[in-house]
C-alpha atoms as a PDB file:
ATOM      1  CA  UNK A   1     108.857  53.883   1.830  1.00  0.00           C
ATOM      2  CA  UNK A   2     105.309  53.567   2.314  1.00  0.00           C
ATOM      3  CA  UNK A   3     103.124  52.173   5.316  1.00  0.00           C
ATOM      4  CA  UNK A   4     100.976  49.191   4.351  1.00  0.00           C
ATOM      5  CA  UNK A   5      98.988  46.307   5.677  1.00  0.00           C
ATOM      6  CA  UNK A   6     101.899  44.017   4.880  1.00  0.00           C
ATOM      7  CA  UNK A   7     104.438  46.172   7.203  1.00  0.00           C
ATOM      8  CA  UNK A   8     101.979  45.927  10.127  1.00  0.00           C
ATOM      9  CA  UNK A   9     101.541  42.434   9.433  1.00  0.00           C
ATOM     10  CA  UNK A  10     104.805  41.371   9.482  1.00  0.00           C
ATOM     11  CA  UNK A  11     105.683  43.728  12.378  1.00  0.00           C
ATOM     12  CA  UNK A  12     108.518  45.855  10.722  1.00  0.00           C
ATOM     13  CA  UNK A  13     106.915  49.266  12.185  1.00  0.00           C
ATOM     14  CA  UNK A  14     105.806  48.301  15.703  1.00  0.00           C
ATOM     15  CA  UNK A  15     105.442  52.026  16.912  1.00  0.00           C
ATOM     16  CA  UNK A  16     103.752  53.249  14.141  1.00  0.00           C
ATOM     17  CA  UNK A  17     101.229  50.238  14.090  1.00  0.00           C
ATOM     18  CA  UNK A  18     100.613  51.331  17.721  1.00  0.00           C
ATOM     19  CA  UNK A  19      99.677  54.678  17.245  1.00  0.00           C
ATOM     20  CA  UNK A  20      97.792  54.103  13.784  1.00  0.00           C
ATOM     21  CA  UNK A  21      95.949  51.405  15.858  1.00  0.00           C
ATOM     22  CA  UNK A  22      95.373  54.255  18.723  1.00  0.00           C
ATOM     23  CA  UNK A  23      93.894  56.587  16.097  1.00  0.00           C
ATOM     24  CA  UNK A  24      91.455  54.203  14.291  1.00  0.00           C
ATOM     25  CA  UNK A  25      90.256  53.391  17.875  1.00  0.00           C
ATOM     26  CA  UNK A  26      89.478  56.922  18.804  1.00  0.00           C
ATOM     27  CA  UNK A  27      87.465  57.519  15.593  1.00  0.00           C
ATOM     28  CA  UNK A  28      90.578  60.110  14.415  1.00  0.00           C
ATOM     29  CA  UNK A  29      93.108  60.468  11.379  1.00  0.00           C
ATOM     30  CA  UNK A  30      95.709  62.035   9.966  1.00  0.00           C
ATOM     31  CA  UNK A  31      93.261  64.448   7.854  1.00  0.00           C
ATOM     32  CA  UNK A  32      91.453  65.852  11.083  1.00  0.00           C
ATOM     33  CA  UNK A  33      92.429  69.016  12.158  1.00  0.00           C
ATOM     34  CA  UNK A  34      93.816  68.466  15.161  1.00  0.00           C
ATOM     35  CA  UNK A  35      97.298  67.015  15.647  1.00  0.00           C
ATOM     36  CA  UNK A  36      98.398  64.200  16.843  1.00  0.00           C
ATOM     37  CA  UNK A  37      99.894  66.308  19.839  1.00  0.00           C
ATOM     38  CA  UNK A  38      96.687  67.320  20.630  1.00  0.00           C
ATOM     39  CA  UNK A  39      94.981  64.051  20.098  1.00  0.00           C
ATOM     40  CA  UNK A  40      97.674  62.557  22.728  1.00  0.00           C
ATOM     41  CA  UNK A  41      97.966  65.244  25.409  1.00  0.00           C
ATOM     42  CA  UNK A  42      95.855  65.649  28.216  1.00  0.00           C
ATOM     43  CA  UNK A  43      95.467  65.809  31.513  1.00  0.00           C
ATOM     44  CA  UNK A  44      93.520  63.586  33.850  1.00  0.00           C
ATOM     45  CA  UNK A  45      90.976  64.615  35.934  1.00  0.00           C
ATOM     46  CA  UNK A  46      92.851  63.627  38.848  1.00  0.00           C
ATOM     47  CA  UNK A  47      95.842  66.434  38.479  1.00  0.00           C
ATOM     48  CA  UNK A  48      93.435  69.322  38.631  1.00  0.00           C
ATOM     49  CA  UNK A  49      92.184  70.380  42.154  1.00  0.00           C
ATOM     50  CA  UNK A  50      88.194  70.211  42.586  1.00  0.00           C
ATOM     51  CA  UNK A  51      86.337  73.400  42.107  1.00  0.00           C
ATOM     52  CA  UNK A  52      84.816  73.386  45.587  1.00  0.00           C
ATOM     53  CA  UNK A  53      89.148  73.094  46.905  1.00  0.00           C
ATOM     54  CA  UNK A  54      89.680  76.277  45.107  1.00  0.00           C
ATOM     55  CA  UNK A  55      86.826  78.069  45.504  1.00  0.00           C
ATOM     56  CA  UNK A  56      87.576  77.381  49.668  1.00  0.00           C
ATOM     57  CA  UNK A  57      91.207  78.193  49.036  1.00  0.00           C
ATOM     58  CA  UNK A  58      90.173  81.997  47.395  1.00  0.00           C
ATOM     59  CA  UNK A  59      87.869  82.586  49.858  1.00  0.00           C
ATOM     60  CA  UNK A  60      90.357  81.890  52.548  1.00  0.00           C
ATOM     61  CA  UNK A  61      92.764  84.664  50.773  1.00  0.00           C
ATOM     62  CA  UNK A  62      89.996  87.198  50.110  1.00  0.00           C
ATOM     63  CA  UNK A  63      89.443  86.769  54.104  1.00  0.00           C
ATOM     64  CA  UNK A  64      93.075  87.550  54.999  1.00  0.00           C
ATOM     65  CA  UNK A  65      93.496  90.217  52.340  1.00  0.00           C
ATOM     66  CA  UNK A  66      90.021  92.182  54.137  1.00  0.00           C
ATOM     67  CA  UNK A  67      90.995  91.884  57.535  1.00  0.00           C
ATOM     68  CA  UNK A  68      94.935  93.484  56.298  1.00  0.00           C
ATOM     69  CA  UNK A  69      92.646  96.316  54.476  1.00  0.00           C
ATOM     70  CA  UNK A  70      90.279  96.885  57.833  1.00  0.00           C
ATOM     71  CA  UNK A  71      93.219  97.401  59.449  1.00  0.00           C
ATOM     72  CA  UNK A  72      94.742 100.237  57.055  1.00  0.00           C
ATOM     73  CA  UNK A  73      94.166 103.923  58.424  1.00  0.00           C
ATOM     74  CA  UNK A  74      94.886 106.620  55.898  1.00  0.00           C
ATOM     75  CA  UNK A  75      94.530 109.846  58.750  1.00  0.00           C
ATOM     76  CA  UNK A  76      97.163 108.617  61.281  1.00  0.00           C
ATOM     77  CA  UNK A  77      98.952 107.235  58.253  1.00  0.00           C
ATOM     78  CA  UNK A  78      99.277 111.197  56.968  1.00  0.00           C
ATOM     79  CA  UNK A  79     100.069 112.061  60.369  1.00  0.00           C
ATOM     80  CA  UNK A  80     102.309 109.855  61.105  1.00  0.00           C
ATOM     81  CA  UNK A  81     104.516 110.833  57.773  1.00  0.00           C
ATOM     82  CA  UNK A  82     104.011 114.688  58.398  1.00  0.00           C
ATOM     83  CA  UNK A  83     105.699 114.269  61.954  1.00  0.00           C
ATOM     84  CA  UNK A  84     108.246 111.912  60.309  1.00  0.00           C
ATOM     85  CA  UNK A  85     108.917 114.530  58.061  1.00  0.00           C
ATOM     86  CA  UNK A  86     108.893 117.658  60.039  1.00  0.00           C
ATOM     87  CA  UNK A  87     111.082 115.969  62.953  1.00  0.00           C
ATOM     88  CA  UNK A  88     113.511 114.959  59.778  1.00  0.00           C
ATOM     89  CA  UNK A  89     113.514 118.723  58.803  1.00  0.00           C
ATOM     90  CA  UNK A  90     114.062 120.174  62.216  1.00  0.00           C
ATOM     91  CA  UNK A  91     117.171 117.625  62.559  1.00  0.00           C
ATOM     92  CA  UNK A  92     118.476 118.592  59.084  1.00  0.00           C
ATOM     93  CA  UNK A  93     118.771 122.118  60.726  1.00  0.00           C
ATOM     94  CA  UNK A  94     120.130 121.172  63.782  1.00  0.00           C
ATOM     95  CA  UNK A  95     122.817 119.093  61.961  1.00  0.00           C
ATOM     96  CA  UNK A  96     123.623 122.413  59.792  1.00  0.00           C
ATOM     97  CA  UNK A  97     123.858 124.370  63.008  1.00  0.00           C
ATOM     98  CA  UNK A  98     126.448 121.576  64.633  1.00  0.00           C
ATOM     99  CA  UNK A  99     128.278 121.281  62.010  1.00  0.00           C
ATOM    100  CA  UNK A 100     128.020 124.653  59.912  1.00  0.00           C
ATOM    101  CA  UNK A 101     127.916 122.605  57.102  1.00  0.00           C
ATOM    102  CA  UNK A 102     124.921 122.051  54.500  1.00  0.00           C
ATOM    103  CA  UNK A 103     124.334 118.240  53.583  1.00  0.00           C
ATOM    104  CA  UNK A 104     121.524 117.724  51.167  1.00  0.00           C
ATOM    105  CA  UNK A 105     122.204 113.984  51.400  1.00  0.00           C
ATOM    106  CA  UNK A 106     120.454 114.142  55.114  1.00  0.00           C
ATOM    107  CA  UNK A 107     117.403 114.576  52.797  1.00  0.00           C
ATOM    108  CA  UNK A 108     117.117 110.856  52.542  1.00  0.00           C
ATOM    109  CA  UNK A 109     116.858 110.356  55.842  1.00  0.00           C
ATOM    110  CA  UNK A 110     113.980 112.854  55.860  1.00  0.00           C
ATOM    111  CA  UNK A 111     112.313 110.628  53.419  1.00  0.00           C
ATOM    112  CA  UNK A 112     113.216 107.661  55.445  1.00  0.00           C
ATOM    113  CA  UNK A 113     111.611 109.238  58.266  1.00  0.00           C
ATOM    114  CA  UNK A 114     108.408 110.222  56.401  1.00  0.00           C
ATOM    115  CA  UNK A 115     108.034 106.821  55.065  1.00  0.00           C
ATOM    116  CA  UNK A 116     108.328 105.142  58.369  1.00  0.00           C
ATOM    117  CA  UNK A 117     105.847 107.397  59.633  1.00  0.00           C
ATOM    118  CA  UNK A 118     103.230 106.088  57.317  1.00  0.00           C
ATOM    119  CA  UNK A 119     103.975 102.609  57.738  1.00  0.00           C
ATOM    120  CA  UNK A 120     103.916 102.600  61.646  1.00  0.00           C
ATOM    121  CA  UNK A 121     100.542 104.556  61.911  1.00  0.00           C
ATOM    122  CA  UNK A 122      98.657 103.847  58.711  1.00  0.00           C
ATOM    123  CA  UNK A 123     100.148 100.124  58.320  1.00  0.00           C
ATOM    124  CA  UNK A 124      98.935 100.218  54.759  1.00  0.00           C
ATOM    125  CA  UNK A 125      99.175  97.562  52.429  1.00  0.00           C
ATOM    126  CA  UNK A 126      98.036  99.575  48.886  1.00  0.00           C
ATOM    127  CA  UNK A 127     100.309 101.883  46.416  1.00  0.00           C
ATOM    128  CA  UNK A 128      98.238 104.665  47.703  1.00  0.00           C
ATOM    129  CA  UNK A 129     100.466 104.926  51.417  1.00  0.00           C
ATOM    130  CA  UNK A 130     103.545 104.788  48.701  1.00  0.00           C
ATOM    131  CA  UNK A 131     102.379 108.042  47.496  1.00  0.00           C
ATOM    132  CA  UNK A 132     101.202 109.731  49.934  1.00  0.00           C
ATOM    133  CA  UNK A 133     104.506 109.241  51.914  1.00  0.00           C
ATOM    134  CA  UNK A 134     106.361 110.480  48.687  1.00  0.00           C
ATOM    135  CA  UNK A 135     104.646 113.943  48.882  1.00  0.00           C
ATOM    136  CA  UNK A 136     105.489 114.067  52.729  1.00  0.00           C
ATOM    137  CA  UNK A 137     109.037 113.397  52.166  1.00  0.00           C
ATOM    138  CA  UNK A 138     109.198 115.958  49.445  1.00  0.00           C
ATOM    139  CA  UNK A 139     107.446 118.442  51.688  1.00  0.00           C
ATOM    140  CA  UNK A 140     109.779 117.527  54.590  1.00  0.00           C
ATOM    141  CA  UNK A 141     112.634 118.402  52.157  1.00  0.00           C
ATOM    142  CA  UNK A 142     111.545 122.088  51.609  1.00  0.00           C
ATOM    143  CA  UNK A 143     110.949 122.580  55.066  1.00  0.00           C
ATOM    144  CA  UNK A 144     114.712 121.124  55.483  1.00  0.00           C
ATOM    145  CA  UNK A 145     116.075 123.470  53.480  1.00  0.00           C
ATOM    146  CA  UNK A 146     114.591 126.286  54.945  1.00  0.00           C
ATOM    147  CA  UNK A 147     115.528 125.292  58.688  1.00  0.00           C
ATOM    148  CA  UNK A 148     118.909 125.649  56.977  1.00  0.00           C
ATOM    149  CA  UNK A 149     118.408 128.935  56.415  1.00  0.00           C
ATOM    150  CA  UNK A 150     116.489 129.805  59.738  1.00  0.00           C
ATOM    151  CA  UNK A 151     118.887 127.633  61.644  1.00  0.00           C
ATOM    152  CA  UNK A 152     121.759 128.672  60.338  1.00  0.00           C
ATOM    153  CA  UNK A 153     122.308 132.739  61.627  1.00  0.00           C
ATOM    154  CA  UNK A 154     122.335 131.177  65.278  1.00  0.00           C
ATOM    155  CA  UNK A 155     125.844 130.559  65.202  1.00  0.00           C
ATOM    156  CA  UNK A 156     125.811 134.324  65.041  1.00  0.00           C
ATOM    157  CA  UNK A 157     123.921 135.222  67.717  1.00  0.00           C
ATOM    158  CA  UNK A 158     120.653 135.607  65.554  1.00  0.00           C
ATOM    159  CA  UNK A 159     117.642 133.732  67.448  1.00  0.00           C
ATOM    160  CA  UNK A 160     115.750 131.835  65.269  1.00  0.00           C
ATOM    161  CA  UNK A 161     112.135 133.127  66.241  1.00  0.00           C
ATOM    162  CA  UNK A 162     114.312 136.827  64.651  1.00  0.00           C
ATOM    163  CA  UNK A 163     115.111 135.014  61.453  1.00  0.00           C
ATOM    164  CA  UNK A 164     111.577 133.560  61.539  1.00  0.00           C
ATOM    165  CA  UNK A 165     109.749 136.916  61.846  1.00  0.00           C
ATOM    166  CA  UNK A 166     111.353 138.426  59.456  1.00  0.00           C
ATOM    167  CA  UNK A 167     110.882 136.272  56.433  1.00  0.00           C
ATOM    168  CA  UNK A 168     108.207 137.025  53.898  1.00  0.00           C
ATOM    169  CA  UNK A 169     107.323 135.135  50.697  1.00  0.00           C
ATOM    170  CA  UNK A 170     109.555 136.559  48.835  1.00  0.00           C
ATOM    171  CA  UNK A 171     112.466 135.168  50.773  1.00  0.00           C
ATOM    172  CA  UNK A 172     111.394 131.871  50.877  1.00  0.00           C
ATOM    173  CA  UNK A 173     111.303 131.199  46.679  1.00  0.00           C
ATOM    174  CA  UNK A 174     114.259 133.149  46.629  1.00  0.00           C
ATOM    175  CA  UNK A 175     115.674 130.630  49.573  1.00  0.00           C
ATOM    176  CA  UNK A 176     115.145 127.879  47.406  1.00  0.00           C
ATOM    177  CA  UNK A 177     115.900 129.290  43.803  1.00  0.00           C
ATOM    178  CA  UNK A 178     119.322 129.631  45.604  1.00  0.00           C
ATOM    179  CA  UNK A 179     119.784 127.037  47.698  1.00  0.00           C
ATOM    180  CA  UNK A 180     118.636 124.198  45.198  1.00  0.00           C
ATOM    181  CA  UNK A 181     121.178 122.436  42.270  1.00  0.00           C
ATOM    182  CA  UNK A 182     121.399 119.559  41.112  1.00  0.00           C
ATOM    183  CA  UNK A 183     122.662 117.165  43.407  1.00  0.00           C
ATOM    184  CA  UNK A 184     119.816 118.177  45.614  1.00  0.00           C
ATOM    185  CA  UNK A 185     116.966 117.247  43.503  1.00  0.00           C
ATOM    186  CA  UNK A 186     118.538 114.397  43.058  1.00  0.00           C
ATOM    187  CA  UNK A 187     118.853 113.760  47.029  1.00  0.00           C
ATOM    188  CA  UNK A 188     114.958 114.821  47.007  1.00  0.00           C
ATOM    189  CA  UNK A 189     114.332 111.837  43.919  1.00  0.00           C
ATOM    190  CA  UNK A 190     115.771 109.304  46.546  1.00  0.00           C
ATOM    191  CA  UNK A 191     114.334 110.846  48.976  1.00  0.00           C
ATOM    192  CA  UNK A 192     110.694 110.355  47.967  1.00  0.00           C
ATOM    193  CA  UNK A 193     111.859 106.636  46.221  1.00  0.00           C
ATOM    194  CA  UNK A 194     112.902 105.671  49.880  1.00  0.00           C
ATOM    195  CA  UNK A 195     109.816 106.901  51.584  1.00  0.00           C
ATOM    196  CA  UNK A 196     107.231 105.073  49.099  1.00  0.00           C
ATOM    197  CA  UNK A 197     109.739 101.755  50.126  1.00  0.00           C
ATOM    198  CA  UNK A 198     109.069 102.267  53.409  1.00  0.00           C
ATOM    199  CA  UNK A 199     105.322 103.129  54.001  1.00  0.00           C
ATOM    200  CA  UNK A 200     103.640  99.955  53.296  1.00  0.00           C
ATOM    201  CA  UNK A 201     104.243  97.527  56.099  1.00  0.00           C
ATOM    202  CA  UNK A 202     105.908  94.500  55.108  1.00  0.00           C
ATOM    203  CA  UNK A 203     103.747  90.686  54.068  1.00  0.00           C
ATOM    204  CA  UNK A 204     104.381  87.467  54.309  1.00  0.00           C
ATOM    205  CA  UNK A 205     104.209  85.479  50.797  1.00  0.00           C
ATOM    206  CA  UNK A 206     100.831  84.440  52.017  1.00  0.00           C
ATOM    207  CA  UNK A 207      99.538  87.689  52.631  1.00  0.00           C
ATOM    208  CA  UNK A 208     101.284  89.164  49.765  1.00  0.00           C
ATOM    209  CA  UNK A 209      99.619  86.387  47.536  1.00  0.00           C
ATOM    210  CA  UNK A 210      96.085  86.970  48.942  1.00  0.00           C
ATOM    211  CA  UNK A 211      96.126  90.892  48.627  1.00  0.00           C
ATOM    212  CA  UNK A 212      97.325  90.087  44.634  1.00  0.00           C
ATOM    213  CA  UNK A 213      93.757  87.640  44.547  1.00  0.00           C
ATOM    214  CA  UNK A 214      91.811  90.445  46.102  1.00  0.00           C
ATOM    215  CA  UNK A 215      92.398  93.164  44.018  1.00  0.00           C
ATOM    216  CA  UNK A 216      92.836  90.684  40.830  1.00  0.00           C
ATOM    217  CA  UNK A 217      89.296  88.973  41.312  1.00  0.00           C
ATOM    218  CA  UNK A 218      87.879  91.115  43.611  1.00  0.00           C
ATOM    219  CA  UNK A 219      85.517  90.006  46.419  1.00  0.00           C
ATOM    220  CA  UNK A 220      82.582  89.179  44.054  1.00  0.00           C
END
């Protein structure tokens, strides 16, 4: 049934005659291009923070995100993750001669090590400690399985400096053409995925947040 002057008059479509009224006021119709939706909606100027509030508020963040980068160091990060590692190797081959038994699993805990290593001396906060400590966990892995092998003639009387002297290059890929299967590399994947957990020290939300800003924005 159709709209007219007599309806609104009489009052039978109070809604309608509301809005239609609303429309005529702001100079709009149902012809325009924009919907009615759009014509309705808005939000005042009193829901949305001042510029000047936000602009304070990302300053603030970049502030807190530069002082946790300033405090980042790469070197003793490295370092710390190679002695992680190399301690976790030399304890994978005293745990082989202890219990004359190889456990690839113990590679984890190299990994562990490694990744702790980076975290407590480089306390980095970017991907790039993640990776770095997943190379040192993989190299503490190869040097884990071959204190198996230098570690392991001692229970027969072999000293390990013996076992050391003799080995030449050849040995060593043979070692680990050998000594490597599957379950291993996968010990090594979790490994490295466990060391790139641990290596970047742990935020807050806030911090978290204002690192996110930095490198989204940037400091300009």
């Amino acid at each position: 049934r159709r709209f007219d002057m007599e309806d609104r008059k009489s009052g039978r479509y109070p809604k309608m005659a509301a809005i239609l009224t609303l429309f005529r006021h702001n100079g709009a119709s149902f012809e325009g291009n924009q919907s009615m939706d759009d014509e309705l909606s808005f939000k005042p100027a009193g829901d949305r923070p001042p510029e000047d509030e936000t602009a304070a508020q990302r300053a603030e963040q970049f502030r807190l995100a530069e002082k946790l980068l300033s405090e980042q160091n790469l070197a003793a990060g490295i370092a710390g993750g190679l002695v992680g590692a190399v301690g976790g190797a030399i304890a994978w081959g005293a745990i082989t001669i202890a219990t004359g038994t190889v456990y690839s699993p113990v590679a984890i805990g190299v990994g562990a090590l490694a990744g702790w290593g980076v975290q407590v001396f480089g306390r980095g906060v970017t991907n790039a400690y993640g990776y770095i400590a997943m190379a040192l966990a993989v190299v503490g892995c190869l040097l884990g399985v071959l204190a198996e092998t230098v570690f392991a003639p001692r229970s027969a009387g072999v000293s390990i400096m013996d076992v050391i002297r003799s080995l030449t290059l050849e040995d060593v890929i043979a070692i680990y053409q050998y000594s490597l299967g599957l379950f291993d590399l996968v010990a090594w994947a979790v490994a490295a995925w466990m060391a790139s957990i641990l290596a970047r020290r742990r935020l807050s939300r806030e911090e978290g947040l204002a690192i996110y800003m930095y490198e989204l924005h940037g400091p300009g």
